[in-house]
PDB file of N, CA and C in Angstrom:
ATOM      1  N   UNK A   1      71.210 117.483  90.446  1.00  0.00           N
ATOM      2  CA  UNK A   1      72.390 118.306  90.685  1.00  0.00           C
ATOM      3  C   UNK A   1      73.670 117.508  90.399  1.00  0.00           C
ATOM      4  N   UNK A   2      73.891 116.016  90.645  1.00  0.00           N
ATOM      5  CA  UNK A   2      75.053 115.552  90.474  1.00  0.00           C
ATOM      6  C   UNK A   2      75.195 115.071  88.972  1.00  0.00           C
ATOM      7  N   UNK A   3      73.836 114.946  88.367  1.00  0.00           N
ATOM      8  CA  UNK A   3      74.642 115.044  86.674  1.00  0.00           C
ATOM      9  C   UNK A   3      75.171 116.103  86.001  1.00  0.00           C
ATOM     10  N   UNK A   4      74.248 117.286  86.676  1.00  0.00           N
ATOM     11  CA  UNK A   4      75.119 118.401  85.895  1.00  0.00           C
ATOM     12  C   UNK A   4      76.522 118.731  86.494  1.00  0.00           C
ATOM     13  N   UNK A   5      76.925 118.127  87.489  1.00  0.00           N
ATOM     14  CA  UNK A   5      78.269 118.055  87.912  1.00  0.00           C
ATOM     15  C   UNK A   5      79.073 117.356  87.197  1.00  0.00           C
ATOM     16  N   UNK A   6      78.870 115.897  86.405  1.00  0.00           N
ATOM     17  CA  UNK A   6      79.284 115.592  85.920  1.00  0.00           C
ATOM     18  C   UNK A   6      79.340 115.693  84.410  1.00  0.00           C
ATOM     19  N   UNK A   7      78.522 116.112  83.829  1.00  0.00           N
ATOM     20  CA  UNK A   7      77.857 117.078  82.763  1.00  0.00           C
ATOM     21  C   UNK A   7      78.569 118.209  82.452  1.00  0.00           C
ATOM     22  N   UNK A   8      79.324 119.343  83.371  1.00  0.00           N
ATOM     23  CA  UNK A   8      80.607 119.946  83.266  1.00  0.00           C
ATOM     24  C   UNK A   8      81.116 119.470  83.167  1.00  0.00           C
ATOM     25  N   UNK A   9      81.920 118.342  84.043  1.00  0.00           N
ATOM     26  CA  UNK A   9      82.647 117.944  83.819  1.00  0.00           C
ATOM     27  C   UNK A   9      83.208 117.193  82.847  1.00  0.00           C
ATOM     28  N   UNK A  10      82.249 116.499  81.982  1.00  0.00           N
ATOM     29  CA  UNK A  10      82.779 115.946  81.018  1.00  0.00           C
ATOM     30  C   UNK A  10      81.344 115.870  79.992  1.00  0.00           C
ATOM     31  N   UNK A  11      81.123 117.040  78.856  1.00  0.00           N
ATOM     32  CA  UNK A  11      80.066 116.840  77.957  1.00  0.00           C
ATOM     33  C   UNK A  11      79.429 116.111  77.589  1.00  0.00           C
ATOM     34  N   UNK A  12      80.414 114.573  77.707  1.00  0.00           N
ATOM     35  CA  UNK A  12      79.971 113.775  76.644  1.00  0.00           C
ATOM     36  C   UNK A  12      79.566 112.287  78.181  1.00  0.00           C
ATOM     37  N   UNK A  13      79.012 113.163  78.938  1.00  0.00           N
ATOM     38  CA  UNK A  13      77.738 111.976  79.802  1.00  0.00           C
ATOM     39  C   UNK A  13      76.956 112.325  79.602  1.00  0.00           C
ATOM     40  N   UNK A  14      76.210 114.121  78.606  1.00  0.00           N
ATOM     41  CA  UNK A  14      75.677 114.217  77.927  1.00  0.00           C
ATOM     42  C   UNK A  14      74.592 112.752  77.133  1.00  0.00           C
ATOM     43  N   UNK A  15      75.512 112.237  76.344  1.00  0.00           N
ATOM     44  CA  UNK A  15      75.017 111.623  75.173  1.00  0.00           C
ATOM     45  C   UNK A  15      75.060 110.122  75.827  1.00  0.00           C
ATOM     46  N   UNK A  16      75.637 109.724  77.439  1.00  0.00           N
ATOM     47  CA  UNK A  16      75.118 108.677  78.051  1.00  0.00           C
ATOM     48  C   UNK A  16      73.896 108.462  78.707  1.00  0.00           C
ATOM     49  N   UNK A  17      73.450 109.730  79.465  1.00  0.00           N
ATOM     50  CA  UNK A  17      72.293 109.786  80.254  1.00  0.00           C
ATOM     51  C   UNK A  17      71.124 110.386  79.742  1.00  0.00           C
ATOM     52  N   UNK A  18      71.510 111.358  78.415  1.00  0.00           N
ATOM     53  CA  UNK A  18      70.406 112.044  77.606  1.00  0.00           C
ATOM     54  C   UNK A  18      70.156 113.590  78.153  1.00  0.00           C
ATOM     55  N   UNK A  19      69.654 114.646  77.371  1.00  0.00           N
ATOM     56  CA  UNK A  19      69.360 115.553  77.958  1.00  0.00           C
ATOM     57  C   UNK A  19      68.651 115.674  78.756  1.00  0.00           C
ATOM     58  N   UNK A  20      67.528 114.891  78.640  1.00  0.00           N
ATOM     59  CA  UNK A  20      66.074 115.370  79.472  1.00  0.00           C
ATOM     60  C   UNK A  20      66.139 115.493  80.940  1.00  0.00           C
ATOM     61  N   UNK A  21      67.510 114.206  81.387  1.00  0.00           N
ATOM     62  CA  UNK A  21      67.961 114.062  82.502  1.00  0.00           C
ATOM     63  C   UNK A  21      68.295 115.404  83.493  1.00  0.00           C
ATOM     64  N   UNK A  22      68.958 116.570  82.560  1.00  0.00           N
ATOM     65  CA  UNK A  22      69.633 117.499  82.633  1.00  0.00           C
ATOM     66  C   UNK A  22      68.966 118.416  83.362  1.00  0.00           C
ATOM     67  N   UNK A  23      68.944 119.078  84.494  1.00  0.00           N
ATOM     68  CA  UNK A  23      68.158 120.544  84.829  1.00  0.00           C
ATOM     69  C   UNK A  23      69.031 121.521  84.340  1.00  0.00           C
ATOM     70  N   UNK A  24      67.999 122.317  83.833  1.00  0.00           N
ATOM     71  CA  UNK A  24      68.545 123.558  83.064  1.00  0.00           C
ATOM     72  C   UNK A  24      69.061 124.767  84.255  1.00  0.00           C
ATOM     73  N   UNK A  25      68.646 124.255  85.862  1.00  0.00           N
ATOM     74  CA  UNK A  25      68.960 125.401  86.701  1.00  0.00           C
ATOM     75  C   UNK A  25      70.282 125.263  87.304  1.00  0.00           C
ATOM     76  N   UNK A  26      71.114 125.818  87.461  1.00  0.00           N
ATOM     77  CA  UNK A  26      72.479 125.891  87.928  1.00  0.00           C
ATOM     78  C   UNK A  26      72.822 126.463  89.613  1.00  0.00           C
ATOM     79  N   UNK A  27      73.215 125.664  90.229  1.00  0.00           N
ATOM     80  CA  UNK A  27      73.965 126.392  91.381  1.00  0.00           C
ATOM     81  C   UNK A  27      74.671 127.768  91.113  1.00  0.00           C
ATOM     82  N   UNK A  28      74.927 128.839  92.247  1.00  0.00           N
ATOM     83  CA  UNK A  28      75.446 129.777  92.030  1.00  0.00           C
ATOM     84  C   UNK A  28      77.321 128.919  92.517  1.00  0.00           C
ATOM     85  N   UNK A  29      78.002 129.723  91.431  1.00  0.00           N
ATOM     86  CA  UNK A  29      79.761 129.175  91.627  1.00  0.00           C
ATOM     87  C   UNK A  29      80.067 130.398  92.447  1.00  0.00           C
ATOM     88  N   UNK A  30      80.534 129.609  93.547  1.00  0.00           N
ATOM     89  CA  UNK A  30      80.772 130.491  94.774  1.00  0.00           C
ATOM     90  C   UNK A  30      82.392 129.833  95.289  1.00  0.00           C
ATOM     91  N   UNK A  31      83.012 129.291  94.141  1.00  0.00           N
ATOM     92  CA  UNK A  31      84.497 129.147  94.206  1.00  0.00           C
ATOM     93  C   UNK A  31      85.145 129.831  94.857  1.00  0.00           C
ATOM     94  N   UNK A  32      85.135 131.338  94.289  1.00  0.00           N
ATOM     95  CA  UNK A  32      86.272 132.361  95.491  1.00  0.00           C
ATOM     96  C   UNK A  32      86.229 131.955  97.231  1.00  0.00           C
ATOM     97  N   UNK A  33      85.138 131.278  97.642  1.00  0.00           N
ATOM     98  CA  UNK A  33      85.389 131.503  99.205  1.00  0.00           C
ATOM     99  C   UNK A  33      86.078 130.281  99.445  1.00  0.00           C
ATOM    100  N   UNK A  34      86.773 129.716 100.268  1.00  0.00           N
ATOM    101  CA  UNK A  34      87.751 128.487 100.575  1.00  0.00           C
ATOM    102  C   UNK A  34      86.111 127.714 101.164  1.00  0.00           C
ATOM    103  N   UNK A  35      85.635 128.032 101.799  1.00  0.00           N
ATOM    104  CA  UNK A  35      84.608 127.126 102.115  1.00  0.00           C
ATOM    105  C   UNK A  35      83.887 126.719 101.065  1.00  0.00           C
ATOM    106  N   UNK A  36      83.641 127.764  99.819  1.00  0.00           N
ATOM    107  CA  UNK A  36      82.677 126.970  98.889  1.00  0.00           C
ATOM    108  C   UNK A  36      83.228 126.391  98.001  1.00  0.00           C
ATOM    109  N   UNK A  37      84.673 126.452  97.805  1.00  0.00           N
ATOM    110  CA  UNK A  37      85.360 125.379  97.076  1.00  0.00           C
ATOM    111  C   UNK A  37      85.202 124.242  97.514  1.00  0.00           C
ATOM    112  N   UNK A  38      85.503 124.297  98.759  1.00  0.00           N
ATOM    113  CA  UNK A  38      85.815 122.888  99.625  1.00  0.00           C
ATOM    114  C   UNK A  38      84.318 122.069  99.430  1.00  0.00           C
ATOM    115  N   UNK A  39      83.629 122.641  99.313  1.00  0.00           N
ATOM    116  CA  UNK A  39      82.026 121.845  99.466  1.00  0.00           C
ATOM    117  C   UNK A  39      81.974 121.587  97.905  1.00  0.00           C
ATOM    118  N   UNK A  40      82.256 122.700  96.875  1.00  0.00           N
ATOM    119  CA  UNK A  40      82.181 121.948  95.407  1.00  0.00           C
ATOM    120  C   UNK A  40      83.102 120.354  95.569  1.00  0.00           C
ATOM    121  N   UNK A  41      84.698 120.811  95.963  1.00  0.00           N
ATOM    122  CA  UNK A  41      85.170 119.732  95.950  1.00  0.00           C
ATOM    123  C   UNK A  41      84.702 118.056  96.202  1.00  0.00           C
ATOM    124  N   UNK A  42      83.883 118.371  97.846  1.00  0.00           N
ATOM    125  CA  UNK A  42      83.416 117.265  98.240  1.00  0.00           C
ATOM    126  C   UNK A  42      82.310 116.526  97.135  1.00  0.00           C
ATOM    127  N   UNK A  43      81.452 117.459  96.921  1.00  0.00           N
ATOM    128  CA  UNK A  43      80.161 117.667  96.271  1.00  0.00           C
ATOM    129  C   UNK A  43      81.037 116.782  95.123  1.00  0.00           C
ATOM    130  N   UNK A  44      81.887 116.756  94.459  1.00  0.00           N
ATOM    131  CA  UNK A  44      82.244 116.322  93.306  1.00  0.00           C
ATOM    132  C   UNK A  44      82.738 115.084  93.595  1.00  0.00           C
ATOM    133  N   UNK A  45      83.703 115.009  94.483  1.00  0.00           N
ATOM    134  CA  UNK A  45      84.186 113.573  95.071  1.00  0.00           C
ATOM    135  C   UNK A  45      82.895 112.502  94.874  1.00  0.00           C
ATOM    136  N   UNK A  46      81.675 113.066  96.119  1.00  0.00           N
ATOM    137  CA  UNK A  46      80.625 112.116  96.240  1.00  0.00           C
ATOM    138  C   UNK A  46      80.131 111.654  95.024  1.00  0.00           C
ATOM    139  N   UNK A  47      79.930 112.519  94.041  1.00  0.00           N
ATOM    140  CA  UNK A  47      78.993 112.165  92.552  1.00  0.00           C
ATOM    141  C   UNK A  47      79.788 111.244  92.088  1.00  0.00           C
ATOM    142  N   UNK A  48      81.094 110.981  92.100  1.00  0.00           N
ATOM    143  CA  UNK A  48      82.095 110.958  91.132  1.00  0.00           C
ATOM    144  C   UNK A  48      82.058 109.357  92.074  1.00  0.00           C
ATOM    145  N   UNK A  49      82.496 109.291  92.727  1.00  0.00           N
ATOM    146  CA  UNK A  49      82.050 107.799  94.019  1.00  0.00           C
ATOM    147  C   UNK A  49      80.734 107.288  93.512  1.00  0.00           C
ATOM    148  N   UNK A  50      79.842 108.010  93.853  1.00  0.00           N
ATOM    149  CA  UNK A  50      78.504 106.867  92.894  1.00  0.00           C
ATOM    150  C   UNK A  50      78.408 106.725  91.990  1.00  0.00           C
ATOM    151  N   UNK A  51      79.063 107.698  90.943  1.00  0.00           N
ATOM    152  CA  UNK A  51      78.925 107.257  89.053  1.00  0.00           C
ATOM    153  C   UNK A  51      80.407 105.942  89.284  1.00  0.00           C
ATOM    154  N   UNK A  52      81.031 105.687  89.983  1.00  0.00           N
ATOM    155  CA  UNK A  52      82.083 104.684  89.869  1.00  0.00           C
ATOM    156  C   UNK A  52      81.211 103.321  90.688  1.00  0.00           C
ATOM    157  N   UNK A  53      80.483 103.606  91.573  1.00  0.00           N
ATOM    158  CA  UNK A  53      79.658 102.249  92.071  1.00  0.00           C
ATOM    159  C   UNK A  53      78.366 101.971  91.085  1.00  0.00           C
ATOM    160  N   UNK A  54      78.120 103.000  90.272  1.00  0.00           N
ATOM    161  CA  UNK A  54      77.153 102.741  89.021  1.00  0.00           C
ATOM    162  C   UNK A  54      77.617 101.715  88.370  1.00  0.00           C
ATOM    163  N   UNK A  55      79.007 101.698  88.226  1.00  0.00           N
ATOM    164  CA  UNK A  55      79.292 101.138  86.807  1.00  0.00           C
ATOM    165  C   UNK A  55      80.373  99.780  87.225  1.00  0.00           C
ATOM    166  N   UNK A  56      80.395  99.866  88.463  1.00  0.00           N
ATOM    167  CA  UNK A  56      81.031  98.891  88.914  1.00  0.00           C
ATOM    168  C   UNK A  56      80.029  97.727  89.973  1.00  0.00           C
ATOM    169  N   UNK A  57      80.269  96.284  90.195  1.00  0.00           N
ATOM    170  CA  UNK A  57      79.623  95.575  91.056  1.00  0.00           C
ATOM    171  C   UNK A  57      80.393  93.897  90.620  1.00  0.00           C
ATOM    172  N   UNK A  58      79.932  93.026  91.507  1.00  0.00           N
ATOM    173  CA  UNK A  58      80.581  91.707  91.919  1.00  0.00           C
ATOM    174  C   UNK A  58      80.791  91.299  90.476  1.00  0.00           C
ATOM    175  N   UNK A  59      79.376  91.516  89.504  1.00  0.00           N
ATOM    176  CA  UNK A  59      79.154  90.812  87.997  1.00  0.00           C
ATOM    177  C   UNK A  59      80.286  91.747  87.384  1.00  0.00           C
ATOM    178  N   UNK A  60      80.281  92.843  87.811  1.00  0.00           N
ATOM    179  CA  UNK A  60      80.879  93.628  86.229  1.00  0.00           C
ATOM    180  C   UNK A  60      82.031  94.984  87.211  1.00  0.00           C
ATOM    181  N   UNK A  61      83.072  94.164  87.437  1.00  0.00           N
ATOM    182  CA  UNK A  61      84.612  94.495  87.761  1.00  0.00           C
ATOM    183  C   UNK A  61      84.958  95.606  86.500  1.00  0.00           C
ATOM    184  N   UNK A  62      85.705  96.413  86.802  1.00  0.00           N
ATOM    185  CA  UNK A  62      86.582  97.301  85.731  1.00  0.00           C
ATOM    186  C   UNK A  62      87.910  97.343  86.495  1.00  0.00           C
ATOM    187  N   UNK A  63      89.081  98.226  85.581  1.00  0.00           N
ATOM    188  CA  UNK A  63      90.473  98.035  85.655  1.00  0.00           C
ATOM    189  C   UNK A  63      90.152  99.426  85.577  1.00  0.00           C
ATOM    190  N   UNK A  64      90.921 100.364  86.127  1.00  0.00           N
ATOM    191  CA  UNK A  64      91.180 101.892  85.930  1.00  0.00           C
ATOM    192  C   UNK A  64      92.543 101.875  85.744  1.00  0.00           C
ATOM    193  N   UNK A  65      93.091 102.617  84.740  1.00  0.00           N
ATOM    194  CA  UNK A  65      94.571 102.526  84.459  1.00  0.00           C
ATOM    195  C   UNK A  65      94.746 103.813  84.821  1.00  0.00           C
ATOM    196  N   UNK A  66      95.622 104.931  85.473  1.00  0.00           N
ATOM    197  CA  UNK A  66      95.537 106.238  85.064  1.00  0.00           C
ATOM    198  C   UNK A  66      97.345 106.213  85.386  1.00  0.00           C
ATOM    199  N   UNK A  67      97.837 107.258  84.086  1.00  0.00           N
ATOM    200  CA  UNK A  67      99.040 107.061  83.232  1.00  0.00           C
ATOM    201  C   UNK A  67      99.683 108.353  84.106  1.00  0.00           C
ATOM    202  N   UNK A  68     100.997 108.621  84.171  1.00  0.00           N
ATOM    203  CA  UNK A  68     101.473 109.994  84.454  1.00  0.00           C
ATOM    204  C   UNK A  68     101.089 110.595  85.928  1.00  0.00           C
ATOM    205  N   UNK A  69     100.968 109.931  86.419  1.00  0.00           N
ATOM    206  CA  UNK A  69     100.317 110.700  87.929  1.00  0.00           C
ATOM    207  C   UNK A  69     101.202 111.616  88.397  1.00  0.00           C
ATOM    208  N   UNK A  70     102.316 111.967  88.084  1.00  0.00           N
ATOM    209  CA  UNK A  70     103.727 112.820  88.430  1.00  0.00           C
ATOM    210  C   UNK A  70     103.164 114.021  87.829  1.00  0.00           C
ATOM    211  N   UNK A  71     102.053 113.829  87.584  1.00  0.00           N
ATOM    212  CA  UNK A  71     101.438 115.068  87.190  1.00  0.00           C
ATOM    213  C   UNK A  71      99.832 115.750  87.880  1.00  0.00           C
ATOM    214  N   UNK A  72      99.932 114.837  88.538  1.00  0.00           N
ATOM    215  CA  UNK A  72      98.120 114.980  89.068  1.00  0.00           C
ATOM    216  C   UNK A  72      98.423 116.099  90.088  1.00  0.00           C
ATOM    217  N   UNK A  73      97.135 117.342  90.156  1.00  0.00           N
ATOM    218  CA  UNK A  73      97.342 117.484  91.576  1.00  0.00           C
ATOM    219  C   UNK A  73      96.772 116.991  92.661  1.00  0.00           C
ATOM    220  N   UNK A  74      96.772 117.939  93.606  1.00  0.00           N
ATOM    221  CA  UNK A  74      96.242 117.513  95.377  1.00  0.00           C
ATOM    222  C   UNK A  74      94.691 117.087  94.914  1.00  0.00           C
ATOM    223  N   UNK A  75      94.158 117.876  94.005  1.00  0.00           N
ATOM    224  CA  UNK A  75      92.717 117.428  94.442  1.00  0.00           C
ATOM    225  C   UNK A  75      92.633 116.127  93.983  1.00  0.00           C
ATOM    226  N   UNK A  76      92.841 116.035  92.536  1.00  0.00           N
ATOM    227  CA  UNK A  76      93.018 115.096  91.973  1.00  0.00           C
ATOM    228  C   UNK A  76      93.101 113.359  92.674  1.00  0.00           C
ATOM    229  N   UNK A  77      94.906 113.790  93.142  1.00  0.00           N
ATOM    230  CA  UNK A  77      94.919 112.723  93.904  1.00  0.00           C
ATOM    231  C   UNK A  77      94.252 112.307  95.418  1.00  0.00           C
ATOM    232  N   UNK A  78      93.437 113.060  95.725  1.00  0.00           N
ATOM    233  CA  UNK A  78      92.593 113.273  96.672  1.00  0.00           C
ATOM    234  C   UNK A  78      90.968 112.417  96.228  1.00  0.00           C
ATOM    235  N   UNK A  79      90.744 113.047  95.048  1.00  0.00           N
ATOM    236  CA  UNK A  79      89.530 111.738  94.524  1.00  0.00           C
ATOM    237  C   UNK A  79      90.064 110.238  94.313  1.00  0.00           C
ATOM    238  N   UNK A  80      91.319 110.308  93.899  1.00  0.00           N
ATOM    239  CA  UNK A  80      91.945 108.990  93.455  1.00  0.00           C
ATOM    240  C   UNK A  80      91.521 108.220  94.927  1.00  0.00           C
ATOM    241  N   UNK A  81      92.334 108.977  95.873  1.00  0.00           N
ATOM    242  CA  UNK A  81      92.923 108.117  96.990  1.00  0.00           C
ATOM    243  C   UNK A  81      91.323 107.998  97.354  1.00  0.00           C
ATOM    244  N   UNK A  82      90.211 108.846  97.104  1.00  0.00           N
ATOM    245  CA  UNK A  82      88.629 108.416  97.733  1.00  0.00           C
ATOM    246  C   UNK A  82      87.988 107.184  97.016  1.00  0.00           C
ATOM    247  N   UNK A  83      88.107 107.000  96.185  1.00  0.00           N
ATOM    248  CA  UNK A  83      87.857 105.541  94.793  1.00  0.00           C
ATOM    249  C   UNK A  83      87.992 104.685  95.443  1.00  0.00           C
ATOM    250  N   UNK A  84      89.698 104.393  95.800  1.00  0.00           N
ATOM    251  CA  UNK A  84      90.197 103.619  96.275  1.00  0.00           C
ATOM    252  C   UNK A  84      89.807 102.937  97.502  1.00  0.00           C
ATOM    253  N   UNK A  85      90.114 103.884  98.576  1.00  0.00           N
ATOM    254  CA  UNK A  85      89.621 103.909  99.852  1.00  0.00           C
ATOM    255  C   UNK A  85      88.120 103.579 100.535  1.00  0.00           C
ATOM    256  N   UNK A  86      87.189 104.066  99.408  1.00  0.00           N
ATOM    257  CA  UNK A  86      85.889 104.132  99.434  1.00  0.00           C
ATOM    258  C   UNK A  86      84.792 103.119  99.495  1.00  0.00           C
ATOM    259  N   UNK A  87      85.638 102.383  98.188  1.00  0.00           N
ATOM    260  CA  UNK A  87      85.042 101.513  97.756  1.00  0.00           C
ATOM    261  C   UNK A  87      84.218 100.064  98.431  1.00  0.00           C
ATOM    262  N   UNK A  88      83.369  99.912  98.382  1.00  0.00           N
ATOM    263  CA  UNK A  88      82.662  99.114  99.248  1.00  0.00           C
ATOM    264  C   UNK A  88      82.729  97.525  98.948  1.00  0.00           C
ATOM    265  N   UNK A  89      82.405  97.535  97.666  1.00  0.00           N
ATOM    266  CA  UNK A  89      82.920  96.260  97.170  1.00  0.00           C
ATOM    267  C   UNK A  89      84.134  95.383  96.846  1.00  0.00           C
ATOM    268  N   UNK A  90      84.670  96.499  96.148  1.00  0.00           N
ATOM    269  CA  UNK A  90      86.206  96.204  95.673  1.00  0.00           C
ATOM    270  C   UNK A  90      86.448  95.666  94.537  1.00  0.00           C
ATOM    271  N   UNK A  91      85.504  95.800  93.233  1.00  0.00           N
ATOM    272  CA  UNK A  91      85.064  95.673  92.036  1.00  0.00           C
ATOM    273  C   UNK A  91      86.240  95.891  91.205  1.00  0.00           C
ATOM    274  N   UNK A  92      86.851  96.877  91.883  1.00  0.00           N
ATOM    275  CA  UNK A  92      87.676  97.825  90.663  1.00  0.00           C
ATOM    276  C   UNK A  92      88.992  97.916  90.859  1.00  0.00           C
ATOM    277  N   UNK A  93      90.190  97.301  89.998  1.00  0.00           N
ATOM    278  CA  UNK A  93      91.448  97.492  90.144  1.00  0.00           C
ATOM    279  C   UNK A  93      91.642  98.693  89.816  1.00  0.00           C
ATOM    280  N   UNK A  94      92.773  99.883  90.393  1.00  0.00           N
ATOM    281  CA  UNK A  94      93.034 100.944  89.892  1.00  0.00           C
ATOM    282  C   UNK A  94      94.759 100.625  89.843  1.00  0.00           C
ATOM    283  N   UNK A  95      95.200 100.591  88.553  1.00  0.00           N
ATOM    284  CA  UNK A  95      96.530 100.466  88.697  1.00  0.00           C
ATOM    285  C   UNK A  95      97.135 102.087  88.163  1.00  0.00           C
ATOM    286  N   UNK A  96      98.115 102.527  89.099  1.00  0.00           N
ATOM    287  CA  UNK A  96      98.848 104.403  89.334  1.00  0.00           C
ATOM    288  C   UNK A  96     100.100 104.213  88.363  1.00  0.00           C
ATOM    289  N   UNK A  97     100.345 104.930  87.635  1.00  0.00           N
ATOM    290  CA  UNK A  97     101.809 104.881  86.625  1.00  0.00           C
ATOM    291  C   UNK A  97     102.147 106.178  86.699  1.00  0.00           C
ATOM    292  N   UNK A  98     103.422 106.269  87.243  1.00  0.00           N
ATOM    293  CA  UNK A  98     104.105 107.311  87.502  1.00  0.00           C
ATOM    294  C   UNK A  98     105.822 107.597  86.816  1.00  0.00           C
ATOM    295  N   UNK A  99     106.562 108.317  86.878  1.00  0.00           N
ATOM    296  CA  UNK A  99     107.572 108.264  86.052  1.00  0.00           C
ATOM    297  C   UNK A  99     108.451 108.578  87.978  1.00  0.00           C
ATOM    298  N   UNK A 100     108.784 107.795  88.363  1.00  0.00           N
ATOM    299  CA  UNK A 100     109.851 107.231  89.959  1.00  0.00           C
ATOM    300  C   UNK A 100     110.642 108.933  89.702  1.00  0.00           C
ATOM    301  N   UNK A 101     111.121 108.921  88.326  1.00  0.00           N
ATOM    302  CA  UNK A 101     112.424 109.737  88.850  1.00  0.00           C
ATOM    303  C   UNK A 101     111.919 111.602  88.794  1.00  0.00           C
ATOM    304  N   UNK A 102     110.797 111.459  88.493  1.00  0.00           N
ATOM    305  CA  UNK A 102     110.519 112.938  88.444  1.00  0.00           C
ATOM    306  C   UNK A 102     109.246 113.229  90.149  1.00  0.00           C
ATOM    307  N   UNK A 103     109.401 112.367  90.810  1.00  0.00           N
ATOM    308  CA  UNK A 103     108.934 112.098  91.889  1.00  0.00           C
ATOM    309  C   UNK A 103     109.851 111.595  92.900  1.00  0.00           C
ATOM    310  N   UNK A 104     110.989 112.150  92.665  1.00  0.00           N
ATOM    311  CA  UNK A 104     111.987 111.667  94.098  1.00  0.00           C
ATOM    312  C   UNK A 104     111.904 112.010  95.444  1.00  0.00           C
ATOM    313  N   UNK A 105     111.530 113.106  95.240  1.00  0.00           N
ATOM    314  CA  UNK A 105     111.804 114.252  96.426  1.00  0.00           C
ATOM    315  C   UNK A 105     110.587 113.944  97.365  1.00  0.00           C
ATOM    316  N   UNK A 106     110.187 113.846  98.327  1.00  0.00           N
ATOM    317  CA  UNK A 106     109.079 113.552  99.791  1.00  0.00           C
ATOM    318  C   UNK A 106     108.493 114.550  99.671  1.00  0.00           C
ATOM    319  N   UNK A 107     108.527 115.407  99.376  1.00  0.00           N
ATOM    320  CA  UNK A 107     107.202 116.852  99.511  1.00  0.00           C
ATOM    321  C   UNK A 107     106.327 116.721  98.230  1.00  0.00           C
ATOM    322  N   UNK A 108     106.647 115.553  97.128  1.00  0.00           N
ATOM    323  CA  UNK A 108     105.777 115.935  95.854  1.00  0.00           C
ATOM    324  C   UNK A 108     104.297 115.413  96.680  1.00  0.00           C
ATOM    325  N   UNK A 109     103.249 115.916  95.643  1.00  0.00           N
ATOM    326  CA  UNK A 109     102.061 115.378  96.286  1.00  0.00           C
ATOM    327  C   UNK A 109     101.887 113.825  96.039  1.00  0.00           C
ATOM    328  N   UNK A 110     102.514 113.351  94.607  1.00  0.00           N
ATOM    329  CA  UNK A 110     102.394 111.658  94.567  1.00  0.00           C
ATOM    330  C   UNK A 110     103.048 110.924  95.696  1.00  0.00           C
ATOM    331  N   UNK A 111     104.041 111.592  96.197  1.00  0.00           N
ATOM    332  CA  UNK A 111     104.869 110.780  97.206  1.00  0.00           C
ATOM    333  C   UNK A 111     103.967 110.503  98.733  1.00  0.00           C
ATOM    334  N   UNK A 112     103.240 111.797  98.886  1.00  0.00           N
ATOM    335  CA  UNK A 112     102.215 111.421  99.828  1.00  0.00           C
ATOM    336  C   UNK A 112     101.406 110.835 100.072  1.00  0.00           C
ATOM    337  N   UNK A 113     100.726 110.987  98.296  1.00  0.00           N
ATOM    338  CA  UNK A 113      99.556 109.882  98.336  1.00  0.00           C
ATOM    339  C   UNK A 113      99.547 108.594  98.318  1.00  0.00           C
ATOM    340  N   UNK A 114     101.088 108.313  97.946  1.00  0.00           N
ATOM    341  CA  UNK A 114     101.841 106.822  97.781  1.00  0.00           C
ATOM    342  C   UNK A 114     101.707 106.233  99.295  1.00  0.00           C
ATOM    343  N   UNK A 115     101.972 107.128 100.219  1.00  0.00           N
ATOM    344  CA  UNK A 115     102.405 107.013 101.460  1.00  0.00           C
ATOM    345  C   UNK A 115     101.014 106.522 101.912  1.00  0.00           C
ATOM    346  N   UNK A 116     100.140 107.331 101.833  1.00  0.00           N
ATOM    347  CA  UNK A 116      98.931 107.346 102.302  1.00  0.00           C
ATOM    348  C   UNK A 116      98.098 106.175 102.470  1.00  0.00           C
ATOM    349  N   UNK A 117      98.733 105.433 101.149  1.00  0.00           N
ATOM    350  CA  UNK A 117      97.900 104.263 100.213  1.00  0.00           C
ATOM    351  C   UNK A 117      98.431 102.919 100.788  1.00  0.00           C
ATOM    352  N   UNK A 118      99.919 103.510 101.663  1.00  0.00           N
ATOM    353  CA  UNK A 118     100.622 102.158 102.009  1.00  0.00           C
ATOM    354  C   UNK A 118     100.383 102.034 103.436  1.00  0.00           C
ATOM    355  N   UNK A 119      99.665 103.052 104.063  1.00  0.00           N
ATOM    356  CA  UNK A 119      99.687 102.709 105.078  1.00  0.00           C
ATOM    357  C   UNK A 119      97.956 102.187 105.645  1.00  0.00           C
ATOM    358  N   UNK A 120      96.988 102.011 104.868  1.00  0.00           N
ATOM    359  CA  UNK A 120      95.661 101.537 104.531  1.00  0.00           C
ATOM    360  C   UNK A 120      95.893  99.880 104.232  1.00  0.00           C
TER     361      UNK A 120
END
């Protein structure tokens, strides 16, 4: 179930993990209810947390750059801030690039998650 999560999400783990990997049976998308979003959401967080401890460990560190965040939304920065937060080892630099002046104002969602991050 969590490759074909990630398998939507991005085709081309497709051609990392192979088809065979793949079940051809699908969950029913039960998005419209706020509860079954919220459980896709999580459901996606978690996969998305172990394909990042897959590929990360003490031997083999990565850098995550992610550009523009003055653009991310809530969920978004909601997996970010779980990466981060999550992380068991601490393998992985994630450096945030944002543009300061289109993020002034305290209600944007980057300004929160900024907040969030400083107080951890």
């Amino acid at each position: 179930e969590g490759i074909n999560i990630l398998t939507n999400l991005s085709p081309d783990f497709r051609r990392i993990i192979g088809n065979s990997s793949i079940s051809a049976s699908r969950e029913p998308n039960n998005v419209g209810s706020t509860v079954g979003w919220m459980q896709q959401n999580n459901r996606f967080n978690y996969i998305f947390r172990l394909l990042v401890g897959a590929i990360t460990g003490p031997t083999k560190p990565i850098i995550l750059f992610l550009d523009d965040l003055q653009w991310a939304d809530a969920a978004s920065l909601d997996l970010i801030r779980s990466i981060i937060l999550d992380s068991e080892d601490r393998s992985m630099l994630v450096i945030e690039s944002f543009r300061d002046n289109e993020v002034s104002h305290n209600d944007h969602p980057l300004s929160s998650h900024l907040r969030e991050l400083k107080m951890t």
